[in-house]
Protein backbone atom coordinates (compact mmCIF):
# COMPACT_ATOMS: atom_id res chain seq x y z
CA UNK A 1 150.51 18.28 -63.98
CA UNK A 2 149.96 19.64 -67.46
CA UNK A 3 152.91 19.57 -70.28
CA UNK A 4 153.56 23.84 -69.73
CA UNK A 5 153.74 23.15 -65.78
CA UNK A 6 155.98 20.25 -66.38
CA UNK A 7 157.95 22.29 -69.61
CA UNK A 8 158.54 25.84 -66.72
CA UNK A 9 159.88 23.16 -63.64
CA UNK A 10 162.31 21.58 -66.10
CA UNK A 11 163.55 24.77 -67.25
CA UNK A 12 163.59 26.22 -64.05
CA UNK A 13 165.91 23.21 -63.15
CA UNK A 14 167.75 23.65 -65.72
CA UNK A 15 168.11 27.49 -64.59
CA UNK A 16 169.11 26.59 -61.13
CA UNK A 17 171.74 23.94 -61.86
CA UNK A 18 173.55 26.21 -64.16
CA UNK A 19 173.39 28.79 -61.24
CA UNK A 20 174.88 26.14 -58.92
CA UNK A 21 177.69 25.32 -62.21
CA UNK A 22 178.48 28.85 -61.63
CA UNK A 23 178.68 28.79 -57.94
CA UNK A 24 181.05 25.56 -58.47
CA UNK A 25 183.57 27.21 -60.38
CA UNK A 26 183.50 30.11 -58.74
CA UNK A 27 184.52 28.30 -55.50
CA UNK A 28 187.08 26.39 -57.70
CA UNK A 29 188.86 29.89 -59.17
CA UNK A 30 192.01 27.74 -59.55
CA UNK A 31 190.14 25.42 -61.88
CA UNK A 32 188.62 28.36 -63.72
CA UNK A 33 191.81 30.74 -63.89
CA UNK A 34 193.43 27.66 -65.41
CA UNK A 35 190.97 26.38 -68.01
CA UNK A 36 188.10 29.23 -68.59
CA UNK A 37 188.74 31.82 -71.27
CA UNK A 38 189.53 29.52 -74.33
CA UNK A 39 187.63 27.43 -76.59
CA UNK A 40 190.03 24.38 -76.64
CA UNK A 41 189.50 23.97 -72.85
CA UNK A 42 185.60 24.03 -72.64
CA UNK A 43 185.47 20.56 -73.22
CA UNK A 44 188.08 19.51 -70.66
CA UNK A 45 186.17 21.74 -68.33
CA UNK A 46 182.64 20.93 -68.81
CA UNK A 47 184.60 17.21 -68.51
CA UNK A 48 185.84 18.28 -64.96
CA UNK A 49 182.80 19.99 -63.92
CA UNK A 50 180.97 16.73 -64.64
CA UNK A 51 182.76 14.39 -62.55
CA UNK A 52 183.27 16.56 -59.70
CA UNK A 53 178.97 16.26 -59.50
CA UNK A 54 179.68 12.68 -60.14
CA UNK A 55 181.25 12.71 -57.36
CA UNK A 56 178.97 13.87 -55.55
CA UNK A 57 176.11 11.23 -56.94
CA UNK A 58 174.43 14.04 -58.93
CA UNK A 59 173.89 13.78 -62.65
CA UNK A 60 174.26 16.92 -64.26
CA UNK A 61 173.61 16.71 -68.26
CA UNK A 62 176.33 18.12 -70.42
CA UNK A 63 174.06 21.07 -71.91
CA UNK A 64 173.56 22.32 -68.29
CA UNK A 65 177.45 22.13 -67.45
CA UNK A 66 178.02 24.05 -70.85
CA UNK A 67 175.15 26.54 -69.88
CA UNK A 68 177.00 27.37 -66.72
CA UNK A 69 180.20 27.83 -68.32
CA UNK A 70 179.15 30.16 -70.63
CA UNK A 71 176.95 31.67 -67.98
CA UNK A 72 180.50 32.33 -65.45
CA UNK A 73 182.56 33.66 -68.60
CA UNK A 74 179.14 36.02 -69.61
CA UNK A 75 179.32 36.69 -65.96
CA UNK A 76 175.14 36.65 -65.93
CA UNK A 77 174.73 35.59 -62.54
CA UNK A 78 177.58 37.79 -60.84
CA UNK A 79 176.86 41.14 -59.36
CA UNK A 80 178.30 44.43 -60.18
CA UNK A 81 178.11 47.22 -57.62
CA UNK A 82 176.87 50.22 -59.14
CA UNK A 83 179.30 52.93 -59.66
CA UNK A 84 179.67 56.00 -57.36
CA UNK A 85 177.31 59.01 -57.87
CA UNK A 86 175.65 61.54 -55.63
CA UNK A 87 172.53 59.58 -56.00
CA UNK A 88 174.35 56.43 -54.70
CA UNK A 89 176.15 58.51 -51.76
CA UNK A 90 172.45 59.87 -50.81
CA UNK A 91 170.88 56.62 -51.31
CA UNK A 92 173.23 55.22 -49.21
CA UNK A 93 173.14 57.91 -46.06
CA UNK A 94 169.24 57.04 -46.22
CA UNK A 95 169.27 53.68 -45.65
CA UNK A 96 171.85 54.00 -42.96
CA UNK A 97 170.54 57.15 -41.51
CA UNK A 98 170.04 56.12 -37.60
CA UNK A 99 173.56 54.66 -37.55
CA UNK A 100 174.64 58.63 -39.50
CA UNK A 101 172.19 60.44 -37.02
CA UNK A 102 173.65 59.06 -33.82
CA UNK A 103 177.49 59.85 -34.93
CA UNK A 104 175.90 63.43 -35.71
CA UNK A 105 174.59 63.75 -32.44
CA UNK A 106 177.80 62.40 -30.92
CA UNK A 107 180.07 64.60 -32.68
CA UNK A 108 177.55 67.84 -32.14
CA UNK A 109 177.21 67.03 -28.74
CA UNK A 110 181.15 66.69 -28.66
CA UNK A 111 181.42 70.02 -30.34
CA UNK A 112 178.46 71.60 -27.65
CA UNK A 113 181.13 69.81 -24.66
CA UNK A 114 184.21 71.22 -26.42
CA UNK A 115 182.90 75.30 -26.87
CA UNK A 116 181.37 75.35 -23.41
CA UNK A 117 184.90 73.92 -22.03
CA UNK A 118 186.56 76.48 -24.38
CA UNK A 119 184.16 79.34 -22.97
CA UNK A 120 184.52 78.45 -19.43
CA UNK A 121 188.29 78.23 -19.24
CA UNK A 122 189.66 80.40 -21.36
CA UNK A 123 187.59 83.23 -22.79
CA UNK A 124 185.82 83.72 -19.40
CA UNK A 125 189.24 83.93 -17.69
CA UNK A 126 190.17 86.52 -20.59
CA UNK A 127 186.94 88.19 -20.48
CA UNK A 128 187.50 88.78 -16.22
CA UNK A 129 190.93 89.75 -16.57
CA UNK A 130 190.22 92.16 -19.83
CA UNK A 131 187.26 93.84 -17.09
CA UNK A 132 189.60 93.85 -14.28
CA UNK A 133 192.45 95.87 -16.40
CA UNK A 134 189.70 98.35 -17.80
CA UNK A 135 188.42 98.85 -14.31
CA UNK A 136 192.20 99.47 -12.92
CA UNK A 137 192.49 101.86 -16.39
CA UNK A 138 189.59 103.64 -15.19
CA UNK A 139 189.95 104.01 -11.70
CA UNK A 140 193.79 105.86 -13.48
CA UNK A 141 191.52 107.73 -15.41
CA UNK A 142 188.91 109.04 -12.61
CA UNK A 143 192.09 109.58 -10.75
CA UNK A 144 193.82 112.11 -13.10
CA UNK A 145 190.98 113.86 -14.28
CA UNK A 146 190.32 115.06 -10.32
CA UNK A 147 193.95 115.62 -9.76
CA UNK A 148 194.12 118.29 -13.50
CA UNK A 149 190.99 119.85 -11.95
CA UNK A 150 192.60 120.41 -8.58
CA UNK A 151 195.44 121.51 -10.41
CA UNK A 152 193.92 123.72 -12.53
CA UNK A 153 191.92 125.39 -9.09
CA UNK A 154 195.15 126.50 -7.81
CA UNK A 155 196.40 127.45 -10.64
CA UNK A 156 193.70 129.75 -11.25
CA UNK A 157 193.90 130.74 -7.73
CA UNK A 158 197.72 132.00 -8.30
CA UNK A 159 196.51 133.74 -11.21
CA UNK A 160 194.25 135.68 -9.06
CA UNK A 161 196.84 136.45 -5.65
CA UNK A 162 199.16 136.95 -8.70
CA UNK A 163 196.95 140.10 -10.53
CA UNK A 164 196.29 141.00 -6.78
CA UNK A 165 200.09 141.56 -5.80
CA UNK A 166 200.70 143.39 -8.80
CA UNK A 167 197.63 145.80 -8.06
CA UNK A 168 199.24 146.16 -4.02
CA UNK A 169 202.36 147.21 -5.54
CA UNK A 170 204.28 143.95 -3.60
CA UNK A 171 206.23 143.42 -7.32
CA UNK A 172 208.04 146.75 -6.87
CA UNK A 173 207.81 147.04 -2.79
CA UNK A 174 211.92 145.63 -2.79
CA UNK A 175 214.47 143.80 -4.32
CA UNK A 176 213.72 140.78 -2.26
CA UNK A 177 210.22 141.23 -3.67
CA UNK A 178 211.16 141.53 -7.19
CA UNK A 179 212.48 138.57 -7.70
CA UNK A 180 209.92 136.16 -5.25
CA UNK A 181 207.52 137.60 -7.72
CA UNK A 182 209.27 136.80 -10.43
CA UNK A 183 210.09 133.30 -9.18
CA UNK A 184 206.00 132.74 -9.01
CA UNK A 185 205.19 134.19 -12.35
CA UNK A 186 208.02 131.66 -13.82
CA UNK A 187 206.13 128.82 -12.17
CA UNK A 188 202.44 129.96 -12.87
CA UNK A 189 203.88 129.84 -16.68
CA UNK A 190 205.83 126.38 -16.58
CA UNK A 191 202.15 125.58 -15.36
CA UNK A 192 200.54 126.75 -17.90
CA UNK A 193 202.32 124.88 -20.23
CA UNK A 194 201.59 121.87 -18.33
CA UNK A 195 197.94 122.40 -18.48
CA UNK A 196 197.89 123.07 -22.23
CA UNK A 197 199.86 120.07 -22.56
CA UNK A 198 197.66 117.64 -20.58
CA UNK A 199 194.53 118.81 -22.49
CA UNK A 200 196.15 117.91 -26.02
CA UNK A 201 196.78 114.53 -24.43
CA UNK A 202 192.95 113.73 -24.00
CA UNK A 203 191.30 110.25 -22.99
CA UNK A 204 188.23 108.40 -22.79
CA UNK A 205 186.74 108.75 -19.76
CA UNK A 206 185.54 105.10 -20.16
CA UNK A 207 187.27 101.78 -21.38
CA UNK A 208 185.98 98.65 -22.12
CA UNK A 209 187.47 95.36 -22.22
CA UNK A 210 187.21 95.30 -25.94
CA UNK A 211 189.03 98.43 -26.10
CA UNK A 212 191.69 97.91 -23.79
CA UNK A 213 192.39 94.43 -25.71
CA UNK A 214 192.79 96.63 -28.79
CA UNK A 215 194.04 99.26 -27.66
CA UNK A 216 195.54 98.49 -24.18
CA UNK A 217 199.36 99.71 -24.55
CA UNK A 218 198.38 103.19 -26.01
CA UNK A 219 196.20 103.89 -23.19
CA UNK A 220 198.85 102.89 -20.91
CA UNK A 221 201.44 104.56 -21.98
CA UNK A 222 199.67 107.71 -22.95
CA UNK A 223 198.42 107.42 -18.91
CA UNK A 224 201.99 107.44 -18.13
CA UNK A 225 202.86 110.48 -19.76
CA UNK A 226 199.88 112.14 -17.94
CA UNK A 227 200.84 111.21 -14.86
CA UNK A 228 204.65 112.67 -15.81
CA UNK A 229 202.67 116.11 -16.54
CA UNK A 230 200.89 116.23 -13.54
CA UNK A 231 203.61 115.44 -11.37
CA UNK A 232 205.56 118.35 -13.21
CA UNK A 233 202.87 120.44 -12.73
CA UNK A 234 202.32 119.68 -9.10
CA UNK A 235 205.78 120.67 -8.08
CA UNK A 236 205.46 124.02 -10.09
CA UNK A 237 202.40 124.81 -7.90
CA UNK A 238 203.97 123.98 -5.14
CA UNK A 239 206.66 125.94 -5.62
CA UNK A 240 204.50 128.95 -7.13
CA UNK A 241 202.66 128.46 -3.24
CA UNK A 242 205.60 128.40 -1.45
CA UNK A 243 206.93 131.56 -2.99
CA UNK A 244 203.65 133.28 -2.58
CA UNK A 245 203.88 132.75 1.05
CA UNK A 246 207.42 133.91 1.41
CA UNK A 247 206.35 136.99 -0.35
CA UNK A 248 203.30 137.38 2.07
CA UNK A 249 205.55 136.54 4.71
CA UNK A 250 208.36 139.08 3.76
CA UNK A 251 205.31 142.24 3.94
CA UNK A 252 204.47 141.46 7.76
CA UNK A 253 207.89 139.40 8.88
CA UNK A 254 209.82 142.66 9.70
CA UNK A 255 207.16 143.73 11.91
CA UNK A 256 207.23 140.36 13.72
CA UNK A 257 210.61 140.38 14.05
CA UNK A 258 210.90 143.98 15.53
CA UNK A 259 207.59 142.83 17.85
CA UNK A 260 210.06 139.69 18.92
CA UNK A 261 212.84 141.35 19.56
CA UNK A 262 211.45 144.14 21.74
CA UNK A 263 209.45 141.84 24.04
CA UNK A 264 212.77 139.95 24.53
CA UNK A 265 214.21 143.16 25.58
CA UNK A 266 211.37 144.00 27.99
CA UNK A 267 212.11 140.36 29.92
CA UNK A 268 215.53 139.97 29.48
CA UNK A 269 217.09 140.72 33.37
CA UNK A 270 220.71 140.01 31.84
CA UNK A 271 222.85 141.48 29.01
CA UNK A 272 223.40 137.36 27.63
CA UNK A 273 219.68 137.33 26.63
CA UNK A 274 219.40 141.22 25.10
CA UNK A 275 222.53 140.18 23.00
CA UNK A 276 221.33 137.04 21.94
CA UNK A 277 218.01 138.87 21.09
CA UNK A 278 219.88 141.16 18.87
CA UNK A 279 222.17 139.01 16.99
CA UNK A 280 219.00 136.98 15.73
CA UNK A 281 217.13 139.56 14.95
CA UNK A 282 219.55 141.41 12.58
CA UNK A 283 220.37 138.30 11.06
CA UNK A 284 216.85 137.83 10.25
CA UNK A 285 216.88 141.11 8.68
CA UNK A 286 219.95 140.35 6.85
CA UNK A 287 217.98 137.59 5.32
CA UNK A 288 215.02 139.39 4.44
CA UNK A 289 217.63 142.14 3.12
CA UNK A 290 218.62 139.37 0.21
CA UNK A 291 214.96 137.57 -0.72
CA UNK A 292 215.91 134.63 1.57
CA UNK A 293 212.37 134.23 3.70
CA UNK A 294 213.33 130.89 4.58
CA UNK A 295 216.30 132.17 7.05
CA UNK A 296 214.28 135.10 8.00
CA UNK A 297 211.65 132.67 9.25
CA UNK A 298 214.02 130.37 11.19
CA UNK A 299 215.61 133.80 12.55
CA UNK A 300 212.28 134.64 14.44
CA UNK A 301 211.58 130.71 15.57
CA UNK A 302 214.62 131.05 17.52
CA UNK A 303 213.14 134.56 18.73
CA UNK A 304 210.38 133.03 19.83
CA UNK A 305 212.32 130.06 21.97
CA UNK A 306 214.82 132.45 23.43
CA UNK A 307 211.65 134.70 24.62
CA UNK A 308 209.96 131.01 26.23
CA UNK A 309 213.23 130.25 27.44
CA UNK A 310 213.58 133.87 29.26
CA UNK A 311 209.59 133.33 30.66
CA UNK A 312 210.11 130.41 31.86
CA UNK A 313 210.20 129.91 35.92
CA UNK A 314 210.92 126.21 37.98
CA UNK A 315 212.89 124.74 40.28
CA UNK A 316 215.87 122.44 39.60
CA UNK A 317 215.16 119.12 41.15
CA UNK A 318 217.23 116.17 41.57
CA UNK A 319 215.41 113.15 40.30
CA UNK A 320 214.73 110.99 43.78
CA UNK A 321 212.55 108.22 42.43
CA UNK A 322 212.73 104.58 43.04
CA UNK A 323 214.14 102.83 40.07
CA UNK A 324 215.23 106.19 38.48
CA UNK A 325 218.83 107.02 38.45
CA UNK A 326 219.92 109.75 40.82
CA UNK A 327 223.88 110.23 39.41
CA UNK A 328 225.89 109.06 36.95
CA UNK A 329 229.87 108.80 36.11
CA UNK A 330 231.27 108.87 33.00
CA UNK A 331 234.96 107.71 31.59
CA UNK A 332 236.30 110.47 29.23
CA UNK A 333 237.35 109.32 25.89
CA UNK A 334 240.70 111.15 26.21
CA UNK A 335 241.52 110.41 29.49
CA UNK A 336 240.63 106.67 30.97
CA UNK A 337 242.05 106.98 34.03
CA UNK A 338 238.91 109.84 35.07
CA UNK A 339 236.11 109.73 35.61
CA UNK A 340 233.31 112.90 34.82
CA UNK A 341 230.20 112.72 37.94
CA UNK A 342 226.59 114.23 36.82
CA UNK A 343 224.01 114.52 38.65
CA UNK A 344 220.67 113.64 37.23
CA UNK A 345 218.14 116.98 37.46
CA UNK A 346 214.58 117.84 35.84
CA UNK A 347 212.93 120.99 35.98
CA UNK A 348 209.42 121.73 38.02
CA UNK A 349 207.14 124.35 38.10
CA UNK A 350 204.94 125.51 41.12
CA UNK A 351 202.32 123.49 40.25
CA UNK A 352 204.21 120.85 39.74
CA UNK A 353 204.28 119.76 35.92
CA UNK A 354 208.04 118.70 34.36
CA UNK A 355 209.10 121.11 31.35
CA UNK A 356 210.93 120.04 28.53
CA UNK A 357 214.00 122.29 28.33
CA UNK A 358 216.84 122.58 25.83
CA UNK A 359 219.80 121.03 27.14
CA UNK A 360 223.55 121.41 25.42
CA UNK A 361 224.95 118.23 25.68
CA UNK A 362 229.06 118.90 26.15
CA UNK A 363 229.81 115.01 24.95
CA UNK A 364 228.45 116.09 21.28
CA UNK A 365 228.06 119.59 21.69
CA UNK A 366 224.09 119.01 20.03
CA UNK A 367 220.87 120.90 21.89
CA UNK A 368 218.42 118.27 22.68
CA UNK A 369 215.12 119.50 24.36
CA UNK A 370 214.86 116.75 27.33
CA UNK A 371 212.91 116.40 30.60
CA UNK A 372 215.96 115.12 32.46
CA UNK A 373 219.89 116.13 31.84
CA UNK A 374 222.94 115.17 33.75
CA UNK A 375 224.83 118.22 35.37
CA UNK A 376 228.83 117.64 35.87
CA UNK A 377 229.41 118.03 39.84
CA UNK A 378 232.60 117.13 41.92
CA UNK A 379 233.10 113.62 42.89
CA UNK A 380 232.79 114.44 46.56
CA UNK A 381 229.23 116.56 45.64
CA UNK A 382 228.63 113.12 44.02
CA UNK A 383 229.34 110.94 47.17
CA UNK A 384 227.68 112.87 48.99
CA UNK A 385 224.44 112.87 47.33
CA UNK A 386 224.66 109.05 46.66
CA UNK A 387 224.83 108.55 50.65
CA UNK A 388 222.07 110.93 51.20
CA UNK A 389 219.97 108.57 48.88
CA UNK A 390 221.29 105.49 49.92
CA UNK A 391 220.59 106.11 54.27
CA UNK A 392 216.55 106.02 53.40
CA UNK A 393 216.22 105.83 49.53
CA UNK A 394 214.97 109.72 49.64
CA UNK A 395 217.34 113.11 48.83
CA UNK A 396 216.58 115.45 51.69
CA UNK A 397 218.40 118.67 50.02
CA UNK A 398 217.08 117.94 46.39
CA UNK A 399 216.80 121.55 44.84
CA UNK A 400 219.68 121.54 42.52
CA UNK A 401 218.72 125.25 41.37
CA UNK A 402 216.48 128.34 40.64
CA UNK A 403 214.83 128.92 37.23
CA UNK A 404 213.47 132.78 37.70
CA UNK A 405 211.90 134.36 34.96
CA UNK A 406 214.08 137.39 33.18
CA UNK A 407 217.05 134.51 33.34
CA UNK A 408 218.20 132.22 30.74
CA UNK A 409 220.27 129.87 33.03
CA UNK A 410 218.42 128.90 36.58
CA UNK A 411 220.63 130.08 39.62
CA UNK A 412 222.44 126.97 41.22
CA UNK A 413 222.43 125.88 44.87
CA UNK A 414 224.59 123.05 44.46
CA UNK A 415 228.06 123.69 42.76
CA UNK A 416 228.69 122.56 38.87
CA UNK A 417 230.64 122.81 35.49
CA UNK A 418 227.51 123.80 34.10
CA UNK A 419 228.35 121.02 31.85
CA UNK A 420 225.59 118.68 30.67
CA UNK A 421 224.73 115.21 29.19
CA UNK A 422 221.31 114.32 27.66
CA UNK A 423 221.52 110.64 27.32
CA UNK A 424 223.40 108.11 29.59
């Protein structure tokens, strides 16, 4: 080995046990924190250092001891981290970038789990319901637009029988007339009104979600003041309609009434049914005479049943089925200690259907039109009916009566009160 080779290893030596001097006191920080940092106490400590590598059977020369201490006060061979700067930060991520790029993909993939969750549960369900209101809004919307149209067909169609009864003269024709007309013209105008009304109140024909979510309660509520009109306006066309038929009805009713009345007359074989005839007809009249059509009308229903009640022709039977009732008694209410005995009749024509006939009941005093009524008979009329039945379950003599036509009342073979229940 030549003198330089042998000069670099024992400086090299040198180099490395002052490192390990260093790394001694630095695992003895008591020692140092006690006796580095003055000049009086280098000597002691070098002294220390020594022997503790004495100890140790290593021989470590004073100048290397001393080189160490100055070396751990210098600090020469301890590290000092580099202070913090974007350069160190990105340094830093770039050496640890696959540990960085897996928490990124974690936490994106979190993010990815968390929106889709967020989507699914509750913008979908607020996206559905948003559609389903709009549709609902719509359908509201579709709804009212055909019911205005409708509307405004019959109102137009007023307008027209309106112009057309002022051009007959039916304004003017009577009193009664006068003020039906005027009754319509007052509705045609509150309908009007309604019309004009609805139109300033215009709407989308279409709403979206997005819109409704916006601008949901103003649609609503302006839909509910729509629907307020049209119900408004509905009941002034119906009333304008109603009145236009009373006034059509009040041009041809007298007529129908006279055309009752006479062919009552022409049937009736008794004074009951011409009087009768006569008292409804001029209170029909009388109706007519003060603008009430309504009356008027009813006037010539009843007409019309006393003339089917005069036609009418069948024979009074007493019901003789098995399992049907044949008689009935009754207890008065006012007198317990009676008893009231009806027989049970129906009426049948020749070819043998059962008519519905109107039948005074004389518990309420109420007409009921029935297929089978009581008539009030003596108990002994009773009895002896009831044994008929009961000696073979059939009523020989079961013709209670004679409907002829001309006759209001059928012509009885059996006697009676007359009086009558409808319901037992």
């Amino acid at each position: 080995m030549s003198d330089a080779e042998k000069s670099e290893k024992i400086e090299l030596n040198e180099i490395m046990l002052a490192m390990d001097v260093v790394d001694t006191l630095r695992h003895q920080q008591s020692l140092v924190d006690r006796e580095l940092g003055t000049d009086d106490h280098d000597q002691a400590l070098i002294a220390k250092v020594r022997k503790i590598y004495a100890d140790q059977g290593l021989e470590v020369s004073d100048d290397v001891v001393a080189a160490g201490v100055k070396a751990l006060r210098e600090e020469r061979f301890s590290y000092n981290p580099p202070k913090k700067s974007l350069q160190l930060t990105l340094a830093h991520l770039y050496i640890h970038r696959g540990r960085w790029a897996k928490r990124g993909a974690l936490l994106l993939a979190t993010l990815v789990v968390v929106y889709m969750v967020f989507q699914f549960a509750v913008i979908a369900p607020q996206k559905r319901s948003r559609q389903k209101a709009a549709q609902a809004i719509n359908l509201r919307i579709d709804r009212q637009q055909d019911q205005i149209s409708v509307a405004k067909e019959r109102l137009a169609r007023l307008n027209q029988s309106l112009i057309k009864a002022k051009e007959a003269g039916l304004h003017k024709a009577s009193a009664a007339s006068t003020g039906l007309f005027d009754q319509i013209e007052r509705d045609i105008a509150v309908a009007r009104e309604k019309v004009q009304a609805l139109e300033k109140l215009g709407i989308k024909t279409r709403v979206d979600g997005n819109q409704l979510a916006a601008n949901g309660a103003a649609v609503t509520a302006r839909l509910d003041e729509r629907k307020e009109l049209i119900s408004a306006l509905n009941v002034h066309l119906d009333n304008a309609e109603k009145t236009g038929k009373s006034l059509a009805e009040l041009k041809i009713l007298p007529e129908k009434l006279i055309d009752q009345r006479d062919r009552i007359l022409s049937e009736a074989q008794q004074n009951d049914g011409r009087r009768q005839a006569e008292t409804l007809y001029n209170d029909a009249m009388t109706a007519l005479g003060r603008g009430d059509v309504a009356a008027a009308q009813n006037g010539y229903e009843l007409l019309q049943q006393l003339y089917d009640q005069l036609v009418q022709e069948y024979q009074l039977r007493i019901v003789s089925r098995e399992g049907v009732r044949s008689g009935i008694w009754r207890v008065p209410p006012n007198n317990p200690n009676a008893r009231n005995y009806y027989v049970i009749v129906e009426a049948v024509t020749a070819d043998g259907k059962n008519l519905a006939v109107p039948v005074t009941s004389e518990e309420d005093g109420k007409t009921h039109t029935v297929k089978q009524w009581g008539l009030r008979v003596k108990a002994s009329v009773f009895e002896q009916i009831k044994r008929d039945k009961e000696d073979d379950g059939i009523i020989n003599n079961n013709v209670f009566g004679q409907k002829k036509r001309g006759y209001l009342q059928p012509r009885y073979l059996i006697p009676t009160t007359g009086g009558a229940i409808t319901q037992w």
